[in-house]
PDB file of N, CA and C in Angstrom:
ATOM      1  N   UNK A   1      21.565  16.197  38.339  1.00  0.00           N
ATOM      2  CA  UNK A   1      20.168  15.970  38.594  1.00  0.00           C
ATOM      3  C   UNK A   1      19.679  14.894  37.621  1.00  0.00           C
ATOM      4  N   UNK A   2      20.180  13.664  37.914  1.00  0.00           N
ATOM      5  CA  UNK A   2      19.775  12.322  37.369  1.00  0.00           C
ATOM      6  C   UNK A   2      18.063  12.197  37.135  1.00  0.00           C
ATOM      7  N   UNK A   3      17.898  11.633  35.956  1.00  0.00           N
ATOM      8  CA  UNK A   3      16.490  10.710  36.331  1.00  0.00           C
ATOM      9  C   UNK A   3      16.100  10.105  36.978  1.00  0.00           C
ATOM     10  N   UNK A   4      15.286  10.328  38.182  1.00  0.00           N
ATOM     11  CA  UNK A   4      14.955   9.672  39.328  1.00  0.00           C
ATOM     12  C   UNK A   4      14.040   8.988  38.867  1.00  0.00           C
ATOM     13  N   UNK A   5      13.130   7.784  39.629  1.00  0.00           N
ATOM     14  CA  UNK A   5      12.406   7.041  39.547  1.00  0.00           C
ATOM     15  C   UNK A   5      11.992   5.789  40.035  1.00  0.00           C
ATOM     16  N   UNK A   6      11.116   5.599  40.936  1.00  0.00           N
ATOM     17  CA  UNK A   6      11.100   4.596  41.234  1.00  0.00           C
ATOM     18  C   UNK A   6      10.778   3.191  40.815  1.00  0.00           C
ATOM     19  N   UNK A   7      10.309   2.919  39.548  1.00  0.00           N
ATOM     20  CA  UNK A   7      10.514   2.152  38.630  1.00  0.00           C
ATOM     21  C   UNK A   7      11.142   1.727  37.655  1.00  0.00           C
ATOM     22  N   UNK A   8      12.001   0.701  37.596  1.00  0.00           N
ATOM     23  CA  UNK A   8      13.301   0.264  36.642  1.00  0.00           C
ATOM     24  C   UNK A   8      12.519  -1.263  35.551  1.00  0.00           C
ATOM     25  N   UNK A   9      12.091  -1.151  34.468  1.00  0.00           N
ATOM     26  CA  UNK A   9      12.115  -2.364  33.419  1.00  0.00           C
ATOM     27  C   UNK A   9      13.187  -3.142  33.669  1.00  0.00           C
ATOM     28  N   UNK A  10      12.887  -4.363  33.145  1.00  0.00           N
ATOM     29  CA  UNK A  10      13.671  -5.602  33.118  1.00  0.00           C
ATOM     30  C   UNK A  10      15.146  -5.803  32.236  1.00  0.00           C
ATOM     31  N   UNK A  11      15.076  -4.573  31.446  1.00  0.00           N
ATOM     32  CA  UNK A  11      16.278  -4.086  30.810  1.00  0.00           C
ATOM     33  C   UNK A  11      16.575  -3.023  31.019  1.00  0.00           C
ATOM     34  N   UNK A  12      16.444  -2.873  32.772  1.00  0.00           N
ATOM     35  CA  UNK A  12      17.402  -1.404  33.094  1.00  0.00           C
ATOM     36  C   UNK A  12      16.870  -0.084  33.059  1.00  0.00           C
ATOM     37  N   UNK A  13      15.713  -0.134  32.226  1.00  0.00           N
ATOM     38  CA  UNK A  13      15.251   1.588  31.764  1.00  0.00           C
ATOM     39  C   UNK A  13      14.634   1.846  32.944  1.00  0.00           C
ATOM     40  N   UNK A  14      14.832   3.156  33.115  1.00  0.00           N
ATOM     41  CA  UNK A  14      13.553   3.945  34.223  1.00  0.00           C
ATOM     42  C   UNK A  14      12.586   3.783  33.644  1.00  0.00           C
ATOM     43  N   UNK A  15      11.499   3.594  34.471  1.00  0.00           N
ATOM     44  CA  UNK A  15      10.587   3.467  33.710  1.00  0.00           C
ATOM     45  C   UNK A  15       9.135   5.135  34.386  1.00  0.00           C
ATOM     46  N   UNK A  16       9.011   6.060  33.532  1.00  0.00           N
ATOM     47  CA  UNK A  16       7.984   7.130  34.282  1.00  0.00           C
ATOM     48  C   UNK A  16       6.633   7.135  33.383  1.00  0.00           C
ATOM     49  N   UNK A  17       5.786   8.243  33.777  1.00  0.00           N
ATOM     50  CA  UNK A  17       4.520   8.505  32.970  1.00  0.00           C
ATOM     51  C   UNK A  17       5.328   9.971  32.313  1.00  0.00           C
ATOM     52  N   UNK A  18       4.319  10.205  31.424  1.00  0.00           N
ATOM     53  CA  UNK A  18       4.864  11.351  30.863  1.00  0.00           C
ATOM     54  C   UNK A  18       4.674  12.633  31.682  1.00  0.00           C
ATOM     55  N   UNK A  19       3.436  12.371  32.771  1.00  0.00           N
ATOM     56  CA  UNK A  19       3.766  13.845  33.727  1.00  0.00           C
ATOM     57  C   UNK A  19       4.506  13.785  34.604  1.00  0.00           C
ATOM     58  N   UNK A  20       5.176  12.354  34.982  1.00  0.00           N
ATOM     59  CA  UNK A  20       6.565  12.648  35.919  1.00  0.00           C
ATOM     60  C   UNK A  20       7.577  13.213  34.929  1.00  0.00           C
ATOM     61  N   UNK A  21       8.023  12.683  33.606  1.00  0.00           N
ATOM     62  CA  UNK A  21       8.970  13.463  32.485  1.00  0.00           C
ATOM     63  C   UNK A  21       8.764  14.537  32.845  1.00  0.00           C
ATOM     64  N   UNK A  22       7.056  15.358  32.008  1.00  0.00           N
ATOM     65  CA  UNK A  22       7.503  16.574  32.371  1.00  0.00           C
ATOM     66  C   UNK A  22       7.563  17.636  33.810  1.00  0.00           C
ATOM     67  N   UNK A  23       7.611  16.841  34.901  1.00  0.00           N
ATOM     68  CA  UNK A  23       7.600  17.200  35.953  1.00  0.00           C
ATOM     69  C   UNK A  23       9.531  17.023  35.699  1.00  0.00           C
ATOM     70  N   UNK A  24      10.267  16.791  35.683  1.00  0.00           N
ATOM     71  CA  UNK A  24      11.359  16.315  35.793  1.00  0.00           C
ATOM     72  C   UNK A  24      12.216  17.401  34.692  1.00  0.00           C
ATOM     73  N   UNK A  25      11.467  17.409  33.685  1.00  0.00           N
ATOM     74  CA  UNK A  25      11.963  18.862  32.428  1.00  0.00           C
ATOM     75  C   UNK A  25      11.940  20.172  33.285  1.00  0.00           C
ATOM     76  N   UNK A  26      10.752  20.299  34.094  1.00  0.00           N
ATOM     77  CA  UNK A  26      10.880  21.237  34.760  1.00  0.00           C
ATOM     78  C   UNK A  26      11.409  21.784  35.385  1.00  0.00           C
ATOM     79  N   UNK A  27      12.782  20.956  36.296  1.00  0.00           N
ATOM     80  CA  UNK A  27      13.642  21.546  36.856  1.00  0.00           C
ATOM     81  C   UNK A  27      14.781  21.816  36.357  1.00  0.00           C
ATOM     82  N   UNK A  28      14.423  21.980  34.714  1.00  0.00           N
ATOM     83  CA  UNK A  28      15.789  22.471  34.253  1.00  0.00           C
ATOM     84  C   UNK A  28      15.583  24.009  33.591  1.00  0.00           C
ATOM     85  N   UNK A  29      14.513  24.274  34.348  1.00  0.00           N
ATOM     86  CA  UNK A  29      13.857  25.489  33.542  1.00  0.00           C
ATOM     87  C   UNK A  29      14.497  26.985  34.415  1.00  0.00           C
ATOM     88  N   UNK A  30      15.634  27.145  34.469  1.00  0.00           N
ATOM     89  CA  UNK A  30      16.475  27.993  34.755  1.00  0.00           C
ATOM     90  C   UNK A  30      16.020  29.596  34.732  1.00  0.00           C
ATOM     91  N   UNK A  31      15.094  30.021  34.138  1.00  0.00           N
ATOM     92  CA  UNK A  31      14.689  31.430  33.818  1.00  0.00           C
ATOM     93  C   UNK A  31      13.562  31.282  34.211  1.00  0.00           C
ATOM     94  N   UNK A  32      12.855  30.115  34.841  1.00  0.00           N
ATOM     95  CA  UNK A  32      11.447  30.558  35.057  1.00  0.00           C
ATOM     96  C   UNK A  32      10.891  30.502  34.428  1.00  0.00           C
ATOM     97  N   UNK A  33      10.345  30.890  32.878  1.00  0.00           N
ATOM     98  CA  UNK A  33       9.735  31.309  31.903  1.00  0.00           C
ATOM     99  C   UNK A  33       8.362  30.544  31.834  1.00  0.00           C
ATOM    100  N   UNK A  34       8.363  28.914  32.156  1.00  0.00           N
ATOM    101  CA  UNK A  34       7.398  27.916  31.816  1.00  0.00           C
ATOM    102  C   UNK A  34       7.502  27.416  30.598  1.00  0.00           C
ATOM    103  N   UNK A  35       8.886  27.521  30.184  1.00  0.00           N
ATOM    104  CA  UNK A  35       9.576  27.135  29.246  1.00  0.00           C
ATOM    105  C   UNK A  35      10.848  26.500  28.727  1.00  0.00           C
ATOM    106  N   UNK A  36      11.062  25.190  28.290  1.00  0.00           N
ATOM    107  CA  UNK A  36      12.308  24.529  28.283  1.00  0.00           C
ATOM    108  C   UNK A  36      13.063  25.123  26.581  1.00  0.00           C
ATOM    109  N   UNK A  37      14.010  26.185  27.032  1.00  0.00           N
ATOM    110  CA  UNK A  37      14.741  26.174  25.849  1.00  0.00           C
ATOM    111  C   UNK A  37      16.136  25.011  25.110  1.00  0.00           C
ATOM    112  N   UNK A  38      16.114  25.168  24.547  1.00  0.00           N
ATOM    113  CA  UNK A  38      17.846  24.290  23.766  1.00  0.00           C
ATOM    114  C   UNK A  38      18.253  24.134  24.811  1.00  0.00           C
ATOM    115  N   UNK A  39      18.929  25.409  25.217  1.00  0.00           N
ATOM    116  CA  UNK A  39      20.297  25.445  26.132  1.00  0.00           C
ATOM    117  C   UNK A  39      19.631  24.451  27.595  1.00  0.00           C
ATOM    118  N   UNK A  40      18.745  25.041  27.992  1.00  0.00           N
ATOM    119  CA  UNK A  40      17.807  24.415  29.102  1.00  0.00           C
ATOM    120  C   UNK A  40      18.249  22.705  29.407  1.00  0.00           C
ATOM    121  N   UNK A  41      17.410  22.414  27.704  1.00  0.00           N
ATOM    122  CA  UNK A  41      17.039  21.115  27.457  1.00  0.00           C
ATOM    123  C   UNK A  41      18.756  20.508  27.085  1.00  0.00           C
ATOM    124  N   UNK A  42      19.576  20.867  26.914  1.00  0.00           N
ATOM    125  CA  UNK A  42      20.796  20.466  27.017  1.00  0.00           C
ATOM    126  C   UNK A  42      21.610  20.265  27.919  1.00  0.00           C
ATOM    127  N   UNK A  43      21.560  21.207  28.625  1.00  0.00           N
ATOM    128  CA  UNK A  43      21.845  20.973  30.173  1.00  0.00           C
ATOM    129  C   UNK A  43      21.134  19.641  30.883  1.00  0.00           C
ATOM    130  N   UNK A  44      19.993  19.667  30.401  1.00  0.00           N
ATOM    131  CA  UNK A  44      18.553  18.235  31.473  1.00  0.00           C
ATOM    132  C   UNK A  44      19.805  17.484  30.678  1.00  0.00           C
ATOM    133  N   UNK A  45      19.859  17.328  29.262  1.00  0.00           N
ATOM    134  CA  UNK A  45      20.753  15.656  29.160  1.00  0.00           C
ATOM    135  C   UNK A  45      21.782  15.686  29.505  1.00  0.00           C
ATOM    136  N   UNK A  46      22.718  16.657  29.247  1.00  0.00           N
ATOM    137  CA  UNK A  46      24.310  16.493  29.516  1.00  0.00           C
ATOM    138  C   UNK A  46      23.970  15.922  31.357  1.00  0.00           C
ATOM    139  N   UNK A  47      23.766  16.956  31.968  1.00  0.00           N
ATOM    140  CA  UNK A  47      23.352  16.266  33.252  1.00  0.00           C
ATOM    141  C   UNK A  47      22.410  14.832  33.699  1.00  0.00           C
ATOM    142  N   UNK A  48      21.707  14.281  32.996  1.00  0.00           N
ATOM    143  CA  UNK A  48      21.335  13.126  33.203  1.00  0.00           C
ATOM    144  C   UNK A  48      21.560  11.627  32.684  1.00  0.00           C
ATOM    145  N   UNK A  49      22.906  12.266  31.869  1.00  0.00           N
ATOM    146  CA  UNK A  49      24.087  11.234  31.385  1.00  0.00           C
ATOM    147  C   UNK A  49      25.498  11.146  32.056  1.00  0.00           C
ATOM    148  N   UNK A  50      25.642  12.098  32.880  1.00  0.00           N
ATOM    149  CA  UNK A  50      26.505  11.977  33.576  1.00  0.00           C
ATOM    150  C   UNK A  50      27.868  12.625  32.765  1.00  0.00           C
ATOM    151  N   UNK A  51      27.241  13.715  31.820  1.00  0.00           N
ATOM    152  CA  UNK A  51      28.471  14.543  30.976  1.00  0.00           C
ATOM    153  C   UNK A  51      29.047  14.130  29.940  1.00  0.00           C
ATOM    154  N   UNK A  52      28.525  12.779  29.389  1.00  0.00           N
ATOM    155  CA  UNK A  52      28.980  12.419  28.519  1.00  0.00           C
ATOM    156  C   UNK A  52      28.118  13.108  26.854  1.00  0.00           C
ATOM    157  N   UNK A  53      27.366  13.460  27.167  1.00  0.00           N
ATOM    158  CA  UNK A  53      26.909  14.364  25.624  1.00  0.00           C
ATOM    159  C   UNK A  53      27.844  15.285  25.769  1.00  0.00           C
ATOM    160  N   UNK A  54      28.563  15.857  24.561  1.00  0.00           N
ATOM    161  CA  UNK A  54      29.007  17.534  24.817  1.00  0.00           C
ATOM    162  C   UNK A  54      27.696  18.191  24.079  1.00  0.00           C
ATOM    163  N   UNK A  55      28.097  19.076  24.731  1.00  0.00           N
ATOM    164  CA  UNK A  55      27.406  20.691  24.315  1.00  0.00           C
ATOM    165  C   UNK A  55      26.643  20.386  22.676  1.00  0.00           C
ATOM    166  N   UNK A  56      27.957  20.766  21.622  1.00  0.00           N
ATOM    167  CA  UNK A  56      27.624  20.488  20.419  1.00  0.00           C
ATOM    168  C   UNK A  56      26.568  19.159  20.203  1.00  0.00           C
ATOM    169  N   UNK A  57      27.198  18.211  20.553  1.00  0.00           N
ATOM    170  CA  UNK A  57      25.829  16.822  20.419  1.00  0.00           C
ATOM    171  C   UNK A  57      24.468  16.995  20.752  1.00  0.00           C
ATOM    172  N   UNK A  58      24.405  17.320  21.882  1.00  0.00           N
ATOM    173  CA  UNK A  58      23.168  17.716  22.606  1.00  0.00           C
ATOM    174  C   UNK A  58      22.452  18.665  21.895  1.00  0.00           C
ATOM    175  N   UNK A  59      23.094  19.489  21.909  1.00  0.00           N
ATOM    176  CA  UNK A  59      22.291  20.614  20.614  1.00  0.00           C
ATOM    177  C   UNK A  59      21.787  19.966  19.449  1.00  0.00           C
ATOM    178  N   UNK A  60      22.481  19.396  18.971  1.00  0.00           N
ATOM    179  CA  UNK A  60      22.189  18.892  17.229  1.00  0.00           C
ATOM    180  C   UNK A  60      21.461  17.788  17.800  1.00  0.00           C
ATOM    181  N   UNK A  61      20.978  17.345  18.350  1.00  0.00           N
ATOM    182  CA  UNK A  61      19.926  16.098  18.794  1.00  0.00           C
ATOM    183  C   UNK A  61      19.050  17.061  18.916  1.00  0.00           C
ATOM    184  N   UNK A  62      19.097  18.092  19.641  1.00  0.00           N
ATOM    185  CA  UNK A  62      17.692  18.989  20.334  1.00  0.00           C
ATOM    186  C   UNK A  62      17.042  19.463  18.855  1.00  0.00           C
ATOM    187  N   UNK A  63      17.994  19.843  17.932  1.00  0.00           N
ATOM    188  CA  UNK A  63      17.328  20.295  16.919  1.00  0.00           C
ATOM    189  C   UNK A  63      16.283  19.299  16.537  1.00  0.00           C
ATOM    190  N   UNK A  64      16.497  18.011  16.389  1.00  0.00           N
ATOM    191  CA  UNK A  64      15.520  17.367  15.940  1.00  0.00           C
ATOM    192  C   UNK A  64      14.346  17.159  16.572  1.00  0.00           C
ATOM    193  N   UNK A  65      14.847  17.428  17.842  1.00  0.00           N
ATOM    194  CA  UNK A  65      13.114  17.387  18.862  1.00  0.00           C
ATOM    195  C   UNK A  65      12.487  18.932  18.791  1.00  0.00           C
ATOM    196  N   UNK A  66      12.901  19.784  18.692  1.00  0.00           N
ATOM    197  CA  UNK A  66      12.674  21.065  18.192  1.00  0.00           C
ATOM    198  C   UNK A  66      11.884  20.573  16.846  1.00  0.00           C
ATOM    199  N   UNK A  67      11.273  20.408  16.951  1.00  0.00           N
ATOM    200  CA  UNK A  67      10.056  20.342  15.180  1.00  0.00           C
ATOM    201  C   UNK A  67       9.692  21.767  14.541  1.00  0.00           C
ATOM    202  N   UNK A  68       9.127  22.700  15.313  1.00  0.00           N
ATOM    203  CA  UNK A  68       9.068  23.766  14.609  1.00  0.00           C
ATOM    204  C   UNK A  68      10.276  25.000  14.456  1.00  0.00           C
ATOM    205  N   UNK A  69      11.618  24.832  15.127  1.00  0.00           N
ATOM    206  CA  UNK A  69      12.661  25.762  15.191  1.00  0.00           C
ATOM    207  C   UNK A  69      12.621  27.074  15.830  1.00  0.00           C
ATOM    208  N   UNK A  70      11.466  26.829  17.238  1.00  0.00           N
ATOM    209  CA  UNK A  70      11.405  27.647  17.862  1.00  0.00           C
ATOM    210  C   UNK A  70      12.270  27.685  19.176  1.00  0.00           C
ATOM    211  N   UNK A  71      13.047  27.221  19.129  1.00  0.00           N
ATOM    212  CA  UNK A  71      13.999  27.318  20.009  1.00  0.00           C
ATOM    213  C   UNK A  71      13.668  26.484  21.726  1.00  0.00           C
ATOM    214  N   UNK A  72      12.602  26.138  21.524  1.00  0.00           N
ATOM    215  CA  UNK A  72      11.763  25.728  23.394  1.00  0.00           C
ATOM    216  C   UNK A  72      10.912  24.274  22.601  1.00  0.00           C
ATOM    217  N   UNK A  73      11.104  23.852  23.598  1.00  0.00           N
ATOM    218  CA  UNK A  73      10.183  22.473  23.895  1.00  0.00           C
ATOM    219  C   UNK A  73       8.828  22.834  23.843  1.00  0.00           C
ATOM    220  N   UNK A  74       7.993  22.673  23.420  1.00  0.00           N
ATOM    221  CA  UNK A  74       6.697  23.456  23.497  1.00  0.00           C
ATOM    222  C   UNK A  74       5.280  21.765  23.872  1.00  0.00           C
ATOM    223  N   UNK A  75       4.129  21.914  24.409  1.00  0.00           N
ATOM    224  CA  UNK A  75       3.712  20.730  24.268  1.00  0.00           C
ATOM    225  C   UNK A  75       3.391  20.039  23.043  1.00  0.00           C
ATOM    226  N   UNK A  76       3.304  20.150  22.497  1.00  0.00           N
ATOM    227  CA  UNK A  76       3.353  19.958  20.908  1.00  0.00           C
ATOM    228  C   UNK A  76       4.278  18.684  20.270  1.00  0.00           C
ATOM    229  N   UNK A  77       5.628  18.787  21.361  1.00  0.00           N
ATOM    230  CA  UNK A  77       6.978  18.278  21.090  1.00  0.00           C
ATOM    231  C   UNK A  77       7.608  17.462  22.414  1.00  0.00           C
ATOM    232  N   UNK A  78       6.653  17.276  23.206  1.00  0.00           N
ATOM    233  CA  UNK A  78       6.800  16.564  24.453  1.00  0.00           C
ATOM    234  C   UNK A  78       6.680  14.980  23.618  1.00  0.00           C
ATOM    235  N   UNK A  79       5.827  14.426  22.843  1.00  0.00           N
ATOM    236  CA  UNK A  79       6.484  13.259  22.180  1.00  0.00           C
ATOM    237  C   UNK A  79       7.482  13.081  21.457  1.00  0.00           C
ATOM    238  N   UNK A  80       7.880  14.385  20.391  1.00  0.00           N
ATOM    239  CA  UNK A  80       9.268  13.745  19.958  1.00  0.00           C
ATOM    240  C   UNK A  80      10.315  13.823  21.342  1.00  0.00           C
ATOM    241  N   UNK A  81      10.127  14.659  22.505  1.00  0.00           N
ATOM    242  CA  UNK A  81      11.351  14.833  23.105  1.00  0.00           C
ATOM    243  C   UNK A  81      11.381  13.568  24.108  1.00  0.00           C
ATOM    244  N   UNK A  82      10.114  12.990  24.224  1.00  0.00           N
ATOM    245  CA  UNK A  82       9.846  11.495  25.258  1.00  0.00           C
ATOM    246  C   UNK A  82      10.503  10.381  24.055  1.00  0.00           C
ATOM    247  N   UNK A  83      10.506  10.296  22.866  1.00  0.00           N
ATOM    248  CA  UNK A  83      10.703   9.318  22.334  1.00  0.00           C
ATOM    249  C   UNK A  83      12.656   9.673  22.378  1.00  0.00           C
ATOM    250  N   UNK A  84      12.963  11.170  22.011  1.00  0.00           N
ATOM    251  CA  UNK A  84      14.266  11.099  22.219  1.00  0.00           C
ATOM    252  C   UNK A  84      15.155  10.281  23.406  1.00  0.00           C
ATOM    253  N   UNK A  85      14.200  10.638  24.641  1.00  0.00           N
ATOM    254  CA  UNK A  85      14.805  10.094  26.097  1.00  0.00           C
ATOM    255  C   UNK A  85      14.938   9.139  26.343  1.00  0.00           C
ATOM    256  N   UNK A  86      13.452   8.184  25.331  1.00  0.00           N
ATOM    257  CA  UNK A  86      13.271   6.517  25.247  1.00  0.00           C
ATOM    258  C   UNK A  86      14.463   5.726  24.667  1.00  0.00           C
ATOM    259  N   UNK A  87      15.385   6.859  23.638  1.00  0.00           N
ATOM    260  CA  UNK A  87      16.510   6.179  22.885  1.00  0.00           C
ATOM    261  C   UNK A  87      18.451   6.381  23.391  1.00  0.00           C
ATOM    262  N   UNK A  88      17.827   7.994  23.724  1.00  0.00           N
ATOM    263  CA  UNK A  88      19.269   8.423  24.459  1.00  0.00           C
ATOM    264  C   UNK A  88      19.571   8.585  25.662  1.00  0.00           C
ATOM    265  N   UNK A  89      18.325   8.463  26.675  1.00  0.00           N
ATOM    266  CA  UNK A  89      18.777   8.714  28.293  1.00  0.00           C
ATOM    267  C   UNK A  89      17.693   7.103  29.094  1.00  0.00           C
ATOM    268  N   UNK A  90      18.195   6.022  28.469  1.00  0.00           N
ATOM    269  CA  UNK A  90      17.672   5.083  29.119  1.00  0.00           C
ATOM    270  C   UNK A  90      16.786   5.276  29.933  1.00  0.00           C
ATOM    271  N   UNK A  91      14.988   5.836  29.201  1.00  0.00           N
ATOM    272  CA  UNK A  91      14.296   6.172  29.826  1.00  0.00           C
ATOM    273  C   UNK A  91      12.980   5.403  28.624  1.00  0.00           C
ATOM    274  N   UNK A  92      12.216   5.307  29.316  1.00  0.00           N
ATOM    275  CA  UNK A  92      10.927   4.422  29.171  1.00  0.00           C
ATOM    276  C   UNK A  92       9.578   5.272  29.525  1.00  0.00           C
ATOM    277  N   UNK A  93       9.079   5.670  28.711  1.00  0.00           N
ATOM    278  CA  UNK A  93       7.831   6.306  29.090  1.00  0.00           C
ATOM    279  C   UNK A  93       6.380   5.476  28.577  1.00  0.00           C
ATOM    280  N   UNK A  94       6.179   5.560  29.723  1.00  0.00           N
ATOM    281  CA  UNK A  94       4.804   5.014  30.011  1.00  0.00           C
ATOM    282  C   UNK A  94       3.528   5.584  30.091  1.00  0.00           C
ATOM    283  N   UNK A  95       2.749   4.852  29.412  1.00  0.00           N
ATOM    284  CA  UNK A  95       0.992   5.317  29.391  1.00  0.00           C
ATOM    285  C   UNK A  95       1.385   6.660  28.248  1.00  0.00           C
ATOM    286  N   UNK A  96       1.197   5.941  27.211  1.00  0.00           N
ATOM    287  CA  UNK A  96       1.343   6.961  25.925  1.00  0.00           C
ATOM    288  C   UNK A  96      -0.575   7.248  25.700  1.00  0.00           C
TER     289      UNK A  96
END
């Protein structure tokens, strides 16, 4: 479940708003909860890189978008996790 989008920058990036992102986080939300955990949010990248993160990587990146060590993406952390995507999943977010 790639990053879809119908807008591509001049260097390749998708280019979305941040409520298509988190429209797009959302379908990795496996339990329902209204909540993106680690594992969740590891799965969205390993899958939207095409498998090239492992497990371990993905995690230890998530920690850092995790700011408070609560284990979930919370809105709070929707910018560090948009700026993560801006660097590791050739993604471009727009209208900050």
């Amino acid at each position: 479940m790639a990053i879809k989008t119908r807008a591509y920058s001049m260097d390749g990036k998708r280019e979305m708003t941040i409520d298509e992102f988190k429209r797009w986080l959302k379908k990795f939300d496996d339990d329902k909860d209204g909540r993106i955990s680690r594992d969740e949010l590891a799965n969205a990248i390993r899958v939207s890189n095409g498998g090239w993160f492992t497990r371990r990587k993905s995690k230890r990146l998530i920690r850092s978008v995790d700011a408070n060590g609560s284990g979930f993406i919370d809105d709070n952390e929707i910018k560090n996790l948009a700026e993560f995507a801006e660097k590791h999943l050739n993604v471009r977010i727009l209208h900050w």
